[in-house]
Protein backbone atom coordinates (compact mmCIF):
# COMPACT_ATOMS: atom_id res chain seq x y z
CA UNK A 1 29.39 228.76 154.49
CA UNK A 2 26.90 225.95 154.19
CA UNK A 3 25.68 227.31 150.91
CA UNK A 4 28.75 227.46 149.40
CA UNK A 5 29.55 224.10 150.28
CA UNK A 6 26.05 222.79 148.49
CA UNK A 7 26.73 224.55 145.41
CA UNK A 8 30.17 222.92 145.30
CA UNK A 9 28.36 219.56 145.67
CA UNK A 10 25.25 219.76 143.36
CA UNK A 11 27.73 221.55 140.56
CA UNK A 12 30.48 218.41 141.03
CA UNK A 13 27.08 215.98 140.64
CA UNK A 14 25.55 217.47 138.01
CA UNK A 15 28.54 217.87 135.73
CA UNK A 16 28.89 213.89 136.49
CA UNK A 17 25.19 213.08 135.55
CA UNK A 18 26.23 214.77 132.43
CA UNK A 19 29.17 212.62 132.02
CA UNK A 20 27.05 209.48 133.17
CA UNK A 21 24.30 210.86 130.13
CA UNK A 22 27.29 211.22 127.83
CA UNK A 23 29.04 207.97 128.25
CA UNK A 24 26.34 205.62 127.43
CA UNK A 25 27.50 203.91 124.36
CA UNK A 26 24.01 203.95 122.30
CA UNK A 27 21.52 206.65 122.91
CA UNK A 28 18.70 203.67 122.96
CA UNK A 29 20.93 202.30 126.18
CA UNK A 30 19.31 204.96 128.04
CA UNK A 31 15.97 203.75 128.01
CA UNK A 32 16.41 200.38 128.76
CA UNK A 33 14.65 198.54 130.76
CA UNK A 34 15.69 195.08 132.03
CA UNK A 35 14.53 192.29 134.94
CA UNK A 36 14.05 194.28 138.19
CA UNK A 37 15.29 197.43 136.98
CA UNK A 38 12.33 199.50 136.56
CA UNK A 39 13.96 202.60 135.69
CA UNK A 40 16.34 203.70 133.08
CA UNK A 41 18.94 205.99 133.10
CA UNK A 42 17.06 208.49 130.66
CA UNK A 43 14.00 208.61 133.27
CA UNK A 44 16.16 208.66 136.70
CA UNK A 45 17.98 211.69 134.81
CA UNK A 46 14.44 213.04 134.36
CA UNK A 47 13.67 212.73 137.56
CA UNK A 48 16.76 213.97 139.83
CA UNK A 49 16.69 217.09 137.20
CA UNK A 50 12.84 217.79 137.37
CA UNK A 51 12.75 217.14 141.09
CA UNK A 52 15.85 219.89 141.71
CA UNK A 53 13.91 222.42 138.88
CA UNK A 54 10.95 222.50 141.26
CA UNK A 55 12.15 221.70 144.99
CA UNK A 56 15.08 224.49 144.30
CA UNK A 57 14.31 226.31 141.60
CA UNK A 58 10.91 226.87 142.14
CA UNK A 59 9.91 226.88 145.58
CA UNK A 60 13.44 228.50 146.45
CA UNK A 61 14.06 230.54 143.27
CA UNK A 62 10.84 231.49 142.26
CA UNK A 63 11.24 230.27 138.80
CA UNK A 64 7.99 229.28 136.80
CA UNK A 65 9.34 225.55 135.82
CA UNK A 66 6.16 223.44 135.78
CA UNK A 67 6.78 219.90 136.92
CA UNK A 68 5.27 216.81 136.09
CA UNK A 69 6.35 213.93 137.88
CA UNK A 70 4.64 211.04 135.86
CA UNK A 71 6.43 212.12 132.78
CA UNK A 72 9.66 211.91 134.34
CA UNK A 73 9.16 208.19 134.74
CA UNK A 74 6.74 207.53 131.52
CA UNK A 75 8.53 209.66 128.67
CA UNK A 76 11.15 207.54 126.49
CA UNK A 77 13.79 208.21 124.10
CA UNK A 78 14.19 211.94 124.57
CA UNK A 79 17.32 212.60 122.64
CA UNK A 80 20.67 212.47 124.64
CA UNK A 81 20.61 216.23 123.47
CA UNK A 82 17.79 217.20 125.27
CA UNK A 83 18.45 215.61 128.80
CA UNK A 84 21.98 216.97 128.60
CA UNK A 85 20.49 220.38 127.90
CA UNK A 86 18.11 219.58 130.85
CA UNK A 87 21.43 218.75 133.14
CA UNK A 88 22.58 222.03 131.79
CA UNK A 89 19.62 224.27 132.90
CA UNK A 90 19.45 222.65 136.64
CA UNK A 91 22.72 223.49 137.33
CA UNK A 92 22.18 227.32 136.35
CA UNK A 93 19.10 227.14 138.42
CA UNK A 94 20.49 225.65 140.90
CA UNK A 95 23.64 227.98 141.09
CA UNK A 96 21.29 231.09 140.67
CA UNK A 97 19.03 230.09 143.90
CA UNK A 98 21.68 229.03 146.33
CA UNK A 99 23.89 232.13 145.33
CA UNK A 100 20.75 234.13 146.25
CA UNK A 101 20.62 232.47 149.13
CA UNK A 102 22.33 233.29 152.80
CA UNK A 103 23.12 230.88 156.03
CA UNK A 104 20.26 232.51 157.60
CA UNK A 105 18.04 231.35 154.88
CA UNK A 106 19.31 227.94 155.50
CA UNK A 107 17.80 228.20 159.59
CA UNK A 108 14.12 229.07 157.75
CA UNK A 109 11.67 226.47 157.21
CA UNK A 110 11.08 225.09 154.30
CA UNK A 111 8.08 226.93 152.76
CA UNK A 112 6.53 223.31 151.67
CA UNK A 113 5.93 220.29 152.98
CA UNK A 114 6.94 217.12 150.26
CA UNK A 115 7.60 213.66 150.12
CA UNK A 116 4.20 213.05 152.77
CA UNK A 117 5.22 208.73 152.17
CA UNK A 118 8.52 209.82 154.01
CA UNK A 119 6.92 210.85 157.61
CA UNK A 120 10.93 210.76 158.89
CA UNK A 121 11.21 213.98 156.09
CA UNK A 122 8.31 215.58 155.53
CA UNK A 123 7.48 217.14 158.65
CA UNK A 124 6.33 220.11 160.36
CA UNK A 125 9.29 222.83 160.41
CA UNK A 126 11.63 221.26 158.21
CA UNK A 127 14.44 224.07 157.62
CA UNK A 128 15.51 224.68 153.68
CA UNK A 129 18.99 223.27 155.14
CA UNK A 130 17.98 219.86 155.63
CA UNK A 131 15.72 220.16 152.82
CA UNK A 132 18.54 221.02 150.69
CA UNK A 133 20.87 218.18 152.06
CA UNK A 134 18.35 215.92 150.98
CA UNK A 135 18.44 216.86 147.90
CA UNK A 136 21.82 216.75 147.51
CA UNK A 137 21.64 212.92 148.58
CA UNK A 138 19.16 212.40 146.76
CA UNK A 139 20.56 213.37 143.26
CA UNK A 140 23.96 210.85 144.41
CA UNK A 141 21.39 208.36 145.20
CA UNK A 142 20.01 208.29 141.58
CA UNK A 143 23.84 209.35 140.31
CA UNK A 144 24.63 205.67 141.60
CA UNK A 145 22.07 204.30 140.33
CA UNK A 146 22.21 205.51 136.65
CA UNK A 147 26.14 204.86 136.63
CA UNK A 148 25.46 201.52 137.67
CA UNK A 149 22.57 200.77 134.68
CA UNK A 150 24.96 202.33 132.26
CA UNK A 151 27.78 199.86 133.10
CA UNK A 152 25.25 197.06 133.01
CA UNK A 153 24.93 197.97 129.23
């Protein structure tokens, strides 16, 4: 039940981070960079999708995504194109691994250990529930954050 209850939530957030992607008025507006923001919304985007491509998709789905984490914060002005069709492919992936997925798969461990500067979540017998729940907070976290830098145009 659990499962289906994720995929509900990471489809609804997705489809708005491709709204959020969609809305900004210039395509440059996506990169900027201002005061104490050090992120833009074209690089959190990066991030919440590349982090859900491996964390899910490949240590859950077995897909053969290659990450690399640096980019996600050091690329710029990738067309709007691109990250939407990014968007696009993490929510198949993600669909595709949690429909292969049971409740009982939920109650396993997670079969990696991440985030080791978070002791309070990365720890020994994490289950792939939590580990998914985290994820799903952590893609609203960002989806806050890149509505509010779009809106501060």
């Amino acid at each position: 039940m659990l499962i289906e209850e994720l995929k509900i939530i990471f489809i609804r957030d997705l489809n708005k981070l491709e709204e959020e992607i969609t809305l900004y008025p210039e395509e440059s507006k996506l990169w900027t960079v201002k005061a104490e923001i050090n992120n833009s919304g074209g690089n959190l985007c990066l991030h919440v999708t590349g982090s859900m491509l491996h964390y899910i998709g490949v240590v859950l789905g077995k897909t053969d995504y290659v990450r690399n984490r640096d980019a996600e914060f050091s690329q710029k002005n990738i067309p709007r194109s691109l990250l939407i069709e990014q968007v696009r492919n993490t929510k198949q992936i993600v669909k595709t691994t949690l429909e292969k997925m049971t409740d009982a798969d939920l109650a396993t461990e997670y079969p990696v250990q991440f985030l080791a500067k978070h002791p309070a979540i990365n720890r020994e017998g994490m289950t792939s529930g939590f580990y998914l729940t985290h994820m799903a907070t952590h893609l609203s976290y960002h989806l806050g954050q890149i509505n509010y830098h779009r809106r501060l145009g």
